[in-house]
Protein backbone atom coordinates (compact mmCIF):
# COMPACT_ATOMS: atom_id res chain seq x y z
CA UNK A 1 -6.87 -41.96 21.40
CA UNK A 2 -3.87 -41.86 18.68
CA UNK A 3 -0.65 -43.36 19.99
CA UNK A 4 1.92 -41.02 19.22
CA UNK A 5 5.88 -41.59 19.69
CA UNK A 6 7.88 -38.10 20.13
CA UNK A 7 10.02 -36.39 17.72
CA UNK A 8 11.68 -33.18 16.87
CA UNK A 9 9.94 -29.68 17.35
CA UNK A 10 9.93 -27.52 13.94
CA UNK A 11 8.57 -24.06 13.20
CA UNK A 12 5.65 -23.46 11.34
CA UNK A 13 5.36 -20.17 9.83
CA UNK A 14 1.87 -18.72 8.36
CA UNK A 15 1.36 -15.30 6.34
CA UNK A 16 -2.34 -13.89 5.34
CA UNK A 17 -2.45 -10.69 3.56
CA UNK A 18 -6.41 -9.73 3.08
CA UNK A 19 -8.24 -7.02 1.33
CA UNK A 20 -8.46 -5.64 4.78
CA UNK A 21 -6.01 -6.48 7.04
CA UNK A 22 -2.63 -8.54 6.98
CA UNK A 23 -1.53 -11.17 10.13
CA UNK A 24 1.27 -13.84 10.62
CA UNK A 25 1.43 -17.04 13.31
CA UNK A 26 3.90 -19.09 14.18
CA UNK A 27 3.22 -22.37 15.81
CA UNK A 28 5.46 -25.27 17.02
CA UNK A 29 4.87 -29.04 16.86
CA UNK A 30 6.17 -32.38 16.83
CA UNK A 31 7.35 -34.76 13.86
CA UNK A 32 6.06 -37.42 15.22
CA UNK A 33 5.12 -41.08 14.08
CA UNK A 34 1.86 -43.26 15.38
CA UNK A 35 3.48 -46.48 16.82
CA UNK A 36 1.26 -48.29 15.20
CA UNK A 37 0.95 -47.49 11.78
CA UNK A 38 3.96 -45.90 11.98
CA UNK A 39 2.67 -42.91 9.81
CA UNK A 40 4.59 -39.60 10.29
CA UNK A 41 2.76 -36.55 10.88
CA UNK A 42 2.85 -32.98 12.47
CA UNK A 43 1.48 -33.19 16.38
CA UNK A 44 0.67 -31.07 19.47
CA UNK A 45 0.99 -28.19 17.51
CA UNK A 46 1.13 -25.16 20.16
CA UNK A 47 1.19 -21.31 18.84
CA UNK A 48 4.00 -19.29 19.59
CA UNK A 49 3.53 -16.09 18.37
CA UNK A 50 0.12 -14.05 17.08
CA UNK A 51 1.06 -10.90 15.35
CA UNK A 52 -1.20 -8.29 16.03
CA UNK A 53 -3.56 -7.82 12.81
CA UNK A 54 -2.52 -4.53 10.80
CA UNK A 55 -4.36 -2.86 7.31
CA UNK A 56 -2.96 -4.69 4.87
CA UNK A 57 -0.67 -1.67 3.50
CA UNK A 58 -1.70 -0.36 -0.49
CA UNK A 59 0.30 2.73 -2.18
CA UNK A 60 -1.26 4.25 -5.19
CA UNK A 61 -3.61 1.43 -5.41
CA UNK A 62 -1.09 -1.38 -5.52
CA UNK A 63 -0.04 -3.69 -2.30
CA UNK A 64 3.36 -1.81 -0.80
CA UNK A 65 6.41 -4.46 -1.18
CA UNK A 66 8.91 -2.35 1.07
CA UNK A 67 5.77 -1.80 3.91
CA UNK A 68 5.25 -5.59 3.48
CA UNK A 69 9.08 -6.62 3.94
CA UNK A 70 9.38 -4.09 7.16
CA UNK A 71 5.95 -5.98 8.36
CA UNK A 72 7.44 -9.34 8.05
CA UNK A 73 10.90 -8.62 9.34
CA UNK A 74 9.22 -7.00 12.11
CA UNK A 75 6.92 -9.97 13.49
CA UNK A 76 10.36 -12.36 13.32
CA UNK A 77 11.53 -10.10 15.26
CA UNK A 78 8.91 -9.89 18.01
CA UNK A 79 8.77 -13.45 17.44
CA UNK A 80 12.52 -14.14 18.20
CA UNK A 81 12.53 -16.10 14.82
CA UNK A 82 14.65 -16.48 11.72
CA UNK A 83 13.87 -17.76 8.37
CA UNK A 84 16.48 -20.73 8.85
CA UNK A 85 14.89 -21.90 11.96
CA UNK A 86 11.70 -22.69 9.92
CA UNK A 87 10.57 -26.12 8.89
CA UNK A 88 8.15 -24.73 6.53
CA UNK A 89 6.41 -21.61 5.40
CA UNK A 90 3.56 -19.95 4.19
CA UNK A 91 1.63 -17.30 2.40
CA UNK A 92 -1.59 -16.47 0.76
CA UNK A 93 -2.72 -13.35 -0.74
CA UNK A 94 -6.46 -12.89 -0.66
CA UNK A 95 -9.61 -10.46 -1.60
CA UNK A 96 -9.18 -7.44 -3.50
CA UNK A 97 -5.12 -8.00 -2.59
CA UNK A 98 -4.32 -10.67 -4.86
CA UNK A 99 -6.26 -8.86 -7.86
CA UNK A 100 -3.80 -5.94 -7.37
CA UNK A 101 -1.06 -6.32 -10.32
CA UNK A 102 1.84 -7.06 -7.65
CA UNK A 103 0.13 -9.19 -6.03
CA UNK A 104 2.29 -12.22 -7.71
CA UNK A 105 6.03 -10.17 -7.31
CA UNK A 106 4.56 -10.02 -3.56
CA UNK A 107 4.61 -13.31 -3.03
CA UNK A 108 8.23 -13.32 -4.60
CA UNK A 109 9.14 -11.47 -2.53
CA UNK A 110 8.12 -13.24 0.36
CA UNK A 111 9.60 -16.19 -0.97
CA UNK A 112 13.04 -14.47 -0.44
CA UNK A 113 12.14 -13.43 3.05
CA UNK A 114 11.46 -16.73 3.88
CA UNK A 115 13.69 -19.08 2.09
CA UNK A 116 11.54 -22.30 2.74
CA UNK A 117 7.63 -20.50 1.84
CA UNK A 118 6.11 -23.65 0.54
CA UNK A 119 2.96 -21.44 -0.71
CA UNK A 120 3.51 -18.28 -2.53
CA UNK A 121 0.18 -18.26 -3.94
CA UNK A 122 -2.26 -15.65 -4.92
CA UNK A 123 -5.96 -15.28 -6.03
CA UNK A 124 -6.67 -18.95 -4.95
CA UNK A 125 -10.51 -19.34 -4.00
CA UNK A 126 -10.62 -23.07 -3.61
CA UNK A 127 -7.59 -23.22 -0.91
CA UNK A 128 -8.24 -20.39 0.89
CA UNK A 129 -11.68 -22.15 1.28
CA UNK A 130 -10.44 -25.34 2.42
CA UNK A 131 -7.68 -23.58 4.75
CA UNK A 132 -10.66 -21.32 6.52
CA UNK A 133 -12.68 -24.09 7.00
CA UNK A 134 -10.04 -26.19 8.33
CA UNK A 135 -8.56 -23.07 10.62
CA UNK A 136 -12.50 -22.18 11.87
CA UNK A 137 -13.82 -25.29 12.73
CA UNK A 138 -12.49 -28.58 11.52
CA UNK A 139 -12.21 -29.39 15.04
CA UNK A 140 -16.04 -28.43 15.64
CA UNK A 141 -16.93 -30.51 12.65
CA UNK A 142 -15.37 -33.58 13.82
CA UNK A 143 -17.19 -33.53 17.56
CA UNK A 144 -20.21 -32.79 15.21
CA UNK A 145 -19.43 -35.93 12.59
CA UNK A 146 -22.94 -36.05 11.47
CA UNK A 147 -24.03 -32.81 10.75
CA UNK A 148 -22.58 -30.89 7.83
CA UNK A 149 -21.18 -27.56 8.44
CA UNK A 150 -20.93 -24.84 5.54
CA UNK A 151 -18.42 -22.25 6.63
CA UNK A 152 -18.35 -18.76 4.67
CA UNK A 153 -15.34 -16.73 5.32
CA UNK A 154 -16.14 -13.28 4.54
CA UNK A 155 -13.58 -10.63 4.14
CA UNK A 156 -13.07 -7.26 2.03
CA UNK A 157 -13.44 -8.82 -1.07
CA UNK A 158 -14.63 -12.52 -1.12
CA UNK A 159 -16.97 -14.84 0.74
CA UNK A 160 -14.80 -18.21 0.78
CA UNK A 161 -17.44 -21.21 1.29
CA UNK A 162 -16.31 -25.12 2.18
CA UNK A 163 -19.24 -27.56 2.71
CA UNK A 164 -17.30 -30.11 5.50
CA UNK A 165 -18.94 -33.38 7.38
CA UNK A 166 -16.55 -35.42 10.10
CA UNK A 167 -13.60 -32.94 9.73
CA UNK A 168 -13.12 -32.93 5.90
CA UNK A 169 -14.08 -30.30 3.14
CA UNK A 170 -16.19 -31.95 0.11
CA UNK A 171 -16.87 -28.89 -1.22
CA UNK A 172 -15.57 -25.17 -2.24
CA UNK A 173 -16.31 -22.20 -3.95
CA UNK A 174 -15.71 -18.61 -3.86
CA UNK A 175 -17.53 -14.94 -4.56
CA UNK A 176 -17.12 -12.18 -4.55
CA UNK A 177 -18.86 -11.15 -1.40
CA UNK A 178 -17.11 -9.02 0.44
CA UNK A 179 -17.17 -5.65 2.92
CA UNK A 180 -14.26 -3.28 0.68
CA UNK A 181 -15.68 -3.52 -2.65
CA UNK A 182 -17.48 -0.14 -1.36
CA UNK A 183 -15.32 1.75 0.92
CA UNK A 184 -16.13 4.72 2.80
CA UNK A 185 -14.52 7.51 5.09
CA UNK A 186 -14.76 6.06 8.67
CA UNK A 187 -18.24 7.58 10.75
CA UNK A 188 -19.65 8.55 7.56
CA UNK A 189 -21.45 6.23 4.09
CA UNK A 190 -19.45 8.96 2.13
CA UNK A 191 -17.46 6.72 -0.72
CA UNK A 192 -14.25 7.00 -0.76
CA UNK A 193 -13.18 3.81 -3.24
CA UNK A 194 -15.09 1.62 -5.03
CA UNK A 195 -13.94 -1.89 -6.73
CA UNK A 196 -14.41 -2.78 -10.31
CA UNK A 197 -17.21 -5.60 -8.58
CA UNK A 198 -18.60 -3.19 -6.40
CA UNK A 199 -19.24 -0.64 -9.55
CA UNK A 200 -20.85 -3.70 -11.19
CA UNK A 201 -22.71 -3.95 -8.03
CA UNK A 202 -24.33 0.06 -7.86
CA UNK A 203 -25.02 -0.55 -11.79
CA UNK A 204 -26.91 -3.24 -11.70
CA UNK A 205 -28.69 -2.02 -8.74
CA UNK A 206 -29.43 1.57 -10.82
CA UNK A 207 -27.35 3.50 -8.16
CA UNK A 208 -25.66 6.24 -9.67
CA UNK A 209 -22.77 7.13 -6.96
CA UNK A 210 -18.97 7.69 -7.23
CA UNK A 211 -15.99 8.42 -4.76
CA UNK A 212 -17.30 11.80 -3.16
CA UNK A 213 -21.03 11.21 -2.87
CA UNK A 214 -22.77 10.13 -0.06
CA UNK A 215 -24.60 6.17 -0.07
CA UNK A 216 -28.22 6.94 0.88
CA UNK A 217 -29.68 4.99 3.43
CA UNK A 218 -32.16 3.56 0.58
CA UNK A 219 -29.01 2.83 -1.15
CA UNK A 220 -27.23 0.85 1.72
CA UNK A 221 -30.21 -1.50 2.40
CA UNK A 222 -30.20 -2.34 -1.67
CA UNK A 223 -26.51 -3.16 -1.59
CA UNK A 224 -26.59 -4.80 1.74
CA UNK A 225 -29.52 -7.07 0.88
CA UNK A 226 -28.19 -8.38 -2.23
CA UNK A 227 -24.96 -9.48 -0.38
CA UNK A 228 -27.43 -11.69 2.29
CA UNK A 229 -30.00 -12.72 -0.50
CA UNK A 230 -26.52 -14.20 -2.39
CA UNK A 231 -25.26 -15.48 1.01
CA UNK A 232 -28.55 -17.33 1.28
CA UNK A 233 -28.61 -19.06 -2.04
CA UNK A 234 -24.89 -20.02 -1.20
CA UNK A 235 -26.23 -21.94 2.43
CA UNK A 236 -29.55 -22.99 -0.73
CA UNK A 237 -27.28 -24.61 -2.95
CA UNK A 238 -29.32 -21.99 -5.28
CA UNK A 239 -27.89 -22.13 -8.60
CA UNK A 240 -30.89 -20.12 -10.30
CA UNK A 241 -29.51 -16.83 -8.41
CA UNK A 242 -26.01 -17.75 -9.94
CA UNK A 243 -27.60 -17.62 -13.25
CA UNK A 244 -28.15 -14.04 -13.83
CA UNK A 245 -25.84 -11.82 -15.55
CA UNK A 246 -24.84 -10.38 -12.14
CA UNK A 247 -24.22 -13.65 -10.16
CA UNK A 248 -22.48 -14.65 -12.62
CA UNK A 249 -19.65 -11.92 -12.06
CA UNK A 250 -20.15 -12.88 -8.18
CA UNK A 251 -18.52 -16.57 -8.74
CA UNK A 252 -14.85 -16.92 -9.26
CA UNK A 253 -15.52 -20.63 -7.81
CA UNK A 254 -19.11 -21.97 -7.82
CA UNK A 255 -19.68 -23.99 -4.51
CA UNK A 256 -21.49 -27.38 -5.56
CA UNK A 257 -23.19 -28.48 -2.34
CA UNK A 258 -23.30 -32.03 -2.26
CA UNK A 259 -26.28 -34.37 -1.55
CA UNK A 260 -26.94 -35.16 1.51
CA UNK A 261 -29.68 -36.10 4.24
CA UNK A 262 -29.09 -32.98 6.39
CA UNK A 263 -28.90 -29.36 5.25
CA UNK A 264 -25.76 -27.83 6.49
CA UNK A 265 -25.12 -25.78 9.51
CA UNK A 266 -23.84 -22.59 8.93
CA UNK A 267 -20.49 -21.30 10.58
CA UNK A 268 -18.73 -17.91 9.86
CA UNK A 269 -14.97 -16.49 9.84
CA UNK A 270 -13.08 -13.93 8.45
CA UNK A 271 -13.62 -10.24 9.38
CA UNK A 272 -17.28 -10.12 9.08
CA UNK A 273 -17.88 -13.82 11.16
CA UNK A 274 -15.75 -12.05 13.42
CA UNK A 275 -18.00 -9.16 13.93
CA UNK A 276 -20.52 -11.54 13.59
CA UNK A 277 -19.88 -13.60 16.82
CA UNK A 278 -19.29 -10.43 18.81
CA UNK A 279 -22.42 -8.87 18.44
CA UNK A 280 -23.79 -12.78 19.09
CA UNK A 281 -22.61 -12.35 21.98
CA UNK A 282 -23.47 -8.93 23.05
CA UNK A 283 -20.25 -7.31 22.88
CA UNK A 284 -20.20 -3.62 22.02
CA UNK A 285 -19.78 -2.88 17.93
CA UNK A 286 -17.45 -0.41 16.78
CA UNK A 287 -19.21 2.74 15.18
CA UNK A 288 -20.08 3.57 11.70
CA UNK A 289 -17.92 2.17 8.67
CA UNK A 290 -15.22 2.42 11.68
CA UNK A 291 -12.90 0.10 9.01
CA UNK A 292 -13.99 2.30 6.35
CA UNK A 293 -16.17 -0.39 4.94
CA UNK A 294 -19.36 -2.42 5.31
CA UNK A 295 -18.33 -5.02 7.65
CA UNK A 296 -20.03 -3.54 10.32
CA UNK A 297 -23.10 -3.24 8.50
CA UNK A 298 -23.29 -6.94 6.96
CA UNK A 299 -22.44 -8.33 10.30
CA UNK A 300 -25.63 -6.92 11.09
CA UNK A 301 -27.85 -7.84 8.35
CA UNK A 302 -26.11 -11.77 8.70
CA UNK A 303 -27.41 -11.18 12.87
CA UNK A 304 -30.57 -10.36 11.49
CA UNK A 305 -31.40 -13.07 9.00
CA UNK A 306 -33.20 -16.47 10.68
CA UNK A 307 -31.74 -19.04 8.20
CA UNK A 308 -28.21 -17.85 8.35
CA UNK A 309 -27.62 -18.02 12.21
CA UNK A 310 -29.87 -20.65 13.08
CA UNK A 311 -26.64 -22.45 14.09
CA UNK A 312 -24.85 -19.02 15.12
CA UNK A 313 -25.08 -19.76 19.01
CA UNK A 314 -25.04 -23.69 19.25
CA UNK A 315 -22.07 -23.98 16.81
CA UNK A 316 -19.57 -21.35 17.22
CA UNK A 317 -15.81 -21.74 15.49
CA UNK A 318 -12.58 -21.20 16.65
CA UNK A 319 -10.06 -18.34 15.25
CA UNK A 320 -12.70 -16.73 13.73
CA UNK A 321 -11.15 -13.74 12.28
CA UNK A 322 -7.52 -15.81 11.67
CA UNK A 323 -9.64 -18.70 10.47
CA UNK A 324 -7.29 -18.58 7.02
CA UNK A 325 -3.72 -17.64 8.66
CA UNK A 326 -4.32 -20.43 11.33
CA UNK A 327 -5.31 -23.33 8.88
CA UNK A 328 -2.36 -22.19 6.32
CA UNK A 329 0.12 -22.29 9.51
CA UNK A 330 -1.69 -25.58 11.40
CA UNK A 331 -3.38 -27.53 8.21
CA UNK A 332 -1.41 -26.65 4.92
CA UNK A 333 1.70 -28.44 5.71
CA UNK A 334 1.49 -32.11 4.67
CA UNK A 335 4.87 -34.42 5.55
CA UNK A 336 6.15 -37.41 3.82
CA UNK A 337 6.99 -40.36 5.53
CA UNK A 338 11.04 -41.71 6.35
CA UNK A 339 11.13 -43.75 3.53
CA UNK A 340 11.03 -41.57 0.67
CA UNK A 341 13.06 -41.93 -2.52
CA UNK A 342 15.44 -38.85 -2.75
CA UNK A 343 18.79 -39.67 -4.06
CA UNK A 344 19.85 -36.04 -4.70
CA UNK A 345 18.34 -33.65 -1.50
CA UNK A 346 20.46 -30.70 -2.92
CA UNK A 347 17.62 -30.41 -5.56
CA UNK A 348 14.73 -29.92 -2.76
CA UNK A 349 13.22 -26.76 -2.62
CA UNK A 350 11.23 -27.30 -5.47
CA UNK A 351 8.20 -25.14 -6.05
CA UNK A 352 5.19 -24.68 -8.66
CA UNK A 353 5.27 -28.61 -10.03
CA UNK A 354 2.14 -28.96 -11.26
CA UNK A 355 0.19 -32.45 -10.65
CA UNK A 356 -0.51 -33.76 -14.12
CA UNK A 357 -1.95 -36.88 -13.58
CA UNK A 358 -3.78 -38.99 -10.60
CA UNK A 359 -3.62 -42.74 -11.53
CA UNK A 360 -3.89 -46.01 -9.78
CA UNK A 361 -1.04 -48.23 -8.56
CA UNK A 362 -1.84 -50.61 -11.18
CA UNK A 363 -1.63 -47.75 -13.62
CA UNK A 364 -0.89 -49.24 -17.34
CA UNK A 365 1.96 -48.71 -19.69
CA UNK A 366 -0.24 -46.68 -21.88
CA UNK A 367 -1.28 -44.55 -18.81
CA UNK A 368 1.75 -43.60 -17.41
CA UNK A 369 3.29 -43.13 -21.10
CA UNK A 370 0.56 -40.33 -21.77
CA UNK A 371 0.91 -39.12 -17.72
CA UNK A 372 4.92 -38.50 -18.69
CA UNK A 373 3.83 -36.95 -22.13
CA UNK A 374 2.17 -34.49 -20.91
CA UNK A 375 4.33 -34.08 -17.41
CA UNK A 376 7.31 -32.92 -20.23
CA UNK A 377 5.38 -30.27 -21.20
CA UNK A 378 6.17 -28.36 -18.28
CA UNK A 379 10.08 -27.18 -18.34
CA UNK A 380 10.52 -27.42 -14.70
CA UNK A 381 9.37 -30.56 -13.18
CA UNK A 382 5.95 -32.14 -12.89
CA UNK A 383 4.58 -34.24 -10.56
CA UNK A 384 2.09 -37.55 -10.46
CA UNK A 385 -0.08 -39.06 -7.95
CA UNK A 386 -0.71 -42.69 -7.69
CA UNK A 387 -3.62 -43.60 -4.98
CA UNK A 388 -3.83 -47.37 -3.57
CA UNK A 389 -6.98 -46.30 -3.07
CA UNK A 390 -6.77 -47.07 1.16
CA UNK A 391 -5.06 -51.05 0.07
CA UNK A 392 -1.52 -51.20 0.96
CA UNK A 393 0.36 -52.03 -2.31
CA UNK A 394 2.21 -55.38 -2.32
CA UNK A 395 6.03 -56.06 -3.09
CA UNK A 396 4.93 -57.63 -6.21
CA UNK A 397 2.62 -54.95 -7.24
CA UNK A 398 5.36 -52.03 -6.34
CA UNK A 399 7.89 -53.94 -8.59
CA UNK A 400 5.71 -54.47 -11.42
CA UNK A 401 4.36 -50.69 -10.92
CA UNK A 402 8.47 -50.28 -10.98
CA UNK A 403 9.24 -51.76 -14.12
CA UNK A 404 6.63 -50.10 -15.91
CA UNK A 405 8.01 -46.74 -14.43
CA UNK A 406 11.44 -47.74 -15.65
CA UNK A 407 9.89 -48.51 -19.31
CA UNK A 408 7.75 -45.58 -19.28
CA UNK A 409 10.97 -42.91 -18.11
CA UNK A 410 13.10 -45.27 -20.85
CA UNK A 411 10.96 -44.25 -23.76
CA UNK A 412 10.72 -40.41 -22.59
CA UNK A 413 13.75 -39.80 -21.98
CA UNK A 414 13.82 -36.30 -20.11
CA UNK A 415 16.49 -34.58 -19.14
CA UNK A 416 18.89 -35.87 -16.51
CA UNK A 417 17.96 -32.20 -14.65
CA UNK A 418 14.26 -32.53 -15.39
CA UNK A 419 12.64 -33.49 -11.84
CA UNK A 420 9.67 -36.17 -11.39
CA UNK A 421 8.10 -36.26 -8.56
CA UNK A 422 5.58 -39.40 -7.43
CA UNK A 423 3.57 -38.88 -4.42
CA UNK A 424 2.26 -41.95 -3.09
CA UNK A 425 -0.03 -42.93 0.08
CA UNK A 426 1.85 -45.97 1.55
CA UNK A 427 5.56 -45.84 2.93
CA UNK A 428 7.19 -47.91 0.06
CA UNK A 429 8.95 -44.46 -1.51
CA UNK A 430 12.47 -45.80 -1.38
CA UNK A 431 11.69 -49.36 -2.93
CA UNK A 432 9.32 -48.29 -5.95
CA UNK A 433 12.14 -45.68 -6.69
CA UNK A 434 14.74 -47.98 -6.54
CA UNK A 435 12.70 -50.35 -9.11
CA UNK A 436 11.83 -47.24 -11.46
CA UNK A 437 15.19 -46.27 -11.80
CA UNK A 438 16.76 -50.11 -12.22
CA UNK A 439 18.65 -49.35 -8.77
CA UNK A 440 20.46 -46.38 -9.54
CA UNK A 441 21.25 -46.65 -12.90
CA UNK A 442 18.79 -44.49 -14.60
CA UNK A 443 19.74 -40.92 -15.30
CA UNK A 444 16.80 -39.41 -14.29
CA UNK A 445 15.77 -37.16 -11.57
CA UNK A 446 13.19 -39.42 -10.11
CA UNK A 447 11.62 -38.44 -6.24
CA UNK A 448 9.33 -40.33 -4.54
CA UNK A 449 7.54 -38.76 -1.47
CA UNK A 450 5.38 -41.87 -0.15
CA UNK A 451 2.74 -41.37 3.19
CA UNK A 452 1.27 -37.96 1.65
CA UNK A 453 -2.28 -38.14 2.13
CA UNK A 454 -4.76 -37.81 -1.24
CA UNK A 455 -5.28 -34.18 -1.59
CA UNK A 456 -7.40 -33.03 -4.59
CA UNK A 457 -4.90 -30.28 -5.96
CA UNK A 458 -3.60 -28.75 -9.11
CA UNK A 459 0.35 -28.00 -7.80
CA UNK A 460 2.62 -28.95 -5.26
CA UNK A 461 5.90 -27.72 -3.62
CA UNK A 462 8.31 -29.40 -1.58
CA UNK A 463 10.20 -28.32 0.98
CA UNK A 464 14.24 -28.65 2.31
CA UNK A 465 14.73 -32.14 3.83
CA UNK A 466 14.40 -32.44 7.41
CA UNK A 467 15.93 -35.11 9.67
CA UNK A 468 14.90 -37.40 6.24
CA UNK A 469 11.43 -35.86 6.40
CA UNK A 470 9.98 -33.72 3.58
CA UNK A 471 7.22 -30.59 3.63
CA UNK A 472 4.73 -30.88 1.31
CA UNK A 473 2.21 -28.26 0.42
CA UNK A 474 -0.73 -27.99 -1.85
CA UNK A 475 -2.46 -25.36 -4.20
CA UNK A 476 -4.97 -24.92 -6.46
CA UNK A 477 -7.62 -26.74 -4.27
CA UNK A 478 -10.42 -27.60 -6.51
């Protein structure tokens, strides 16, 4: 049992826009600090507001920016919600979606909807992954702590995969695996659309149809099969299926499975797990291509197939067909402890830093010369992680690690503007900033966010200060 000591109640806002379908949450819960350890977290987070799931809104083939804004303004509404009263924000664009050629002036524009969207992020297998899995069943994997559960998310265009044991994803990958690369009038297998990896798809399986024709029934089984025979050799950890010209062009992430004693118990979300679970369950399935896809159909084939619901009835997630919008709303948000480093808040939002370099608290001169070298190569800020690697740092070590800082930012120089951030894992932000920057009389923009747990990433954005507490939020999950 955690002992947790009360705080103040912020908003958590979380946007999905799918190949399919589009949805938004918004939860409340606690900042909150253990007594004991005294580390700050979110708690008793409670949902507030589901918006009803729509079709994710295309004109002409591109995602519709003025149906989008009227979506978004819409569900504040119904939610009684304003973009100030949010702590922090955010929003992925999946599938077939984020390949459109908007996709990235979407998620600008969301970004002005909602001044304090930590994640305006598009085409990013690895943490949509790791947000489904967490969203699904992170809680089912924890009760579970032995036995490792693979979760595929499968949408309109990709299958997202995280391999997870005792509540934490070790692995991700992504494919394209999905129910709208072949889409169809509703009631009927008459094609109406086809993606540039479901045209791949009818090539290499010889089958000579475009928009117009009819999909014989021949033809569905071929198509159909190959999406279960890939699913398999994802649960397989089958690289040899990867290997061929065609599963090549199915990976935009490969999933490495990693070794273990026990093969993995499979879990589903997404549209398709969502179908999935229904018919599981004996609930009545909507009729033919009634979503003008194959999600119907591959919910059926998974049903049908002994290895990939082995697990289906003993192990059944939570938020199945939200697994992605609840884990970005619930999961994403990281916050950084009270005793961070941040001399100038005006400068928080910051967005995009990208995380350069992971090195040890006893990181060398040489180290964290190179680490600043190459943080100055990107104009707008960069960001470094040091890891204590689960030892709490002592006073000596964080003003030694100081006084190399201070050498280190002495010989670089950047620009007073330029921001640094340093993301640590203990709660001694303010005094290793203090030490880096000889106590205030460095020019530079140094922050230190300190009790940010390790989180394998590529960027990072912070949020507005809050009551001396900080959002963080991660992307580019590998």
């Amino acid at each position: 049992m955690q002992a947790i000591t009360g705080g103040a109640s912020v908003l958590l806002l979380g946007l999905d826009f799918g190949s399919t379908t589009s949805s938004a949450l918004i939860a409340q819960a606690s900042l909150s600090s253990h007594c004991i350890t005294g580390r700050m977290a979110l708690n008793e987070p409670r949902v507030l507001f589901r918006g009803e799931p729509v079709f994710t809104p295309f004109k002409d083939q591109v995602i519709d920016e003025a149906a989008i804004r009227a979506l978004i303004e819409t569900w504040l509404e119904q939610a009684g919600v304003s973009p100030q009263q949010l702590f922090s924000g955010g929003v992925i664009i999946t599938g077939l979606a984020a390949r459109r050629h908007n996709a990235q002036a979407l998620a600008q524009l969301v970004g002005q909807l909602i001044g304090n969207a930590l994640i305006t992020r598009a085409d990013d297998g690895g943490l949509e992954s790791w947000l489904a899995f967490m969203g699904s069943c992170s809680a089912l994997s924890r009760f579970h702590a032995r036995q490792p559960i693979l979760n595929l998310d499968i949408g309109g265009g990709t299958t997202n995969a995280a391999w997870g044991l005792d509540g934490n994803v070790l692995a991700s990958g992504c494919h394209f695996i999905g129910a709208r690369h072949l889409q169809f009038e509703p009631g009927s297998y008459r094609l109406s659309g086809v993606s540039e990896f479901g045209q791949a798809l009818l090539d290499h399986l010889a089958i000579r149809k475009h928009p117009g024709q009819v999909l014989e029934s021949s033809e569905l089984e071929a198509v159909v099969n190959w999406y279960i025979d890939a699913l398999v050799a994802i649960a397989e950890g089958d690289r040899h299926f990867f290997a061929s010209r065609m599963g090549q062009l199915t990976e935009q992430l490969p999933l490495i499975l990693p070794e273990h004693n026990a093969a993995p118990a499979l879990t589903f979300s997404g549209g398709v797990g969502e179908l999935l679970y229904r018919h599981l369950q004996g609930e009545p399935m909507p009729g033919t291509t009634y979503y003008g896809d194959l999600g119907i159909d591959l919910a059926l084939a998974i049903a049908r197939h002994p290895r990939l619901v082995q697990a289906a009835t003993r192990l059944v997630p939570e938020n199945r067909g939200r697994a992605t919008v609840y884990g970005l709303t619930l999961h994403n948000t990281e916050i950084s402890g009270s005793t961070l480093f941040l001399p100038q808040p005006e400068v928080l939002p910051l967005k995009d830093l990208p995380i350069v370099a992971r090195l040890p608290m006893d990181a060398t001169e040489q180290q964290l010369d190179d680490a600043l070298a190459l943080a100055l190569s990107s104009c707008d800020g960069a960001c470094l992680q040091l890891l204590d690697n689960g030892q709490a740092p002592r006073l000596e070590d964080i003003r030694q690690l100081g006084a190399r800082l201070a050498r280190a930012l002495e010989q670089a120089r950047p620009a007073p503007h330029w921001p640094l951030v340093l993301l640590l894992e203990s709660n001694v932000g303010k005094v290793l900033g203090n030490y880096a920057t000889d106590w205030g009389r460095s020019s530079c923009n140094l922050i230190v966010i300190d009790e940010v747990r390790e989180r394998s990433a590529h960027f990072i954005n912070l949020g507005k200060p809050h009551q001396h507490i900080v959002p963080v939020a991660f992307y580019g999950v590998h």
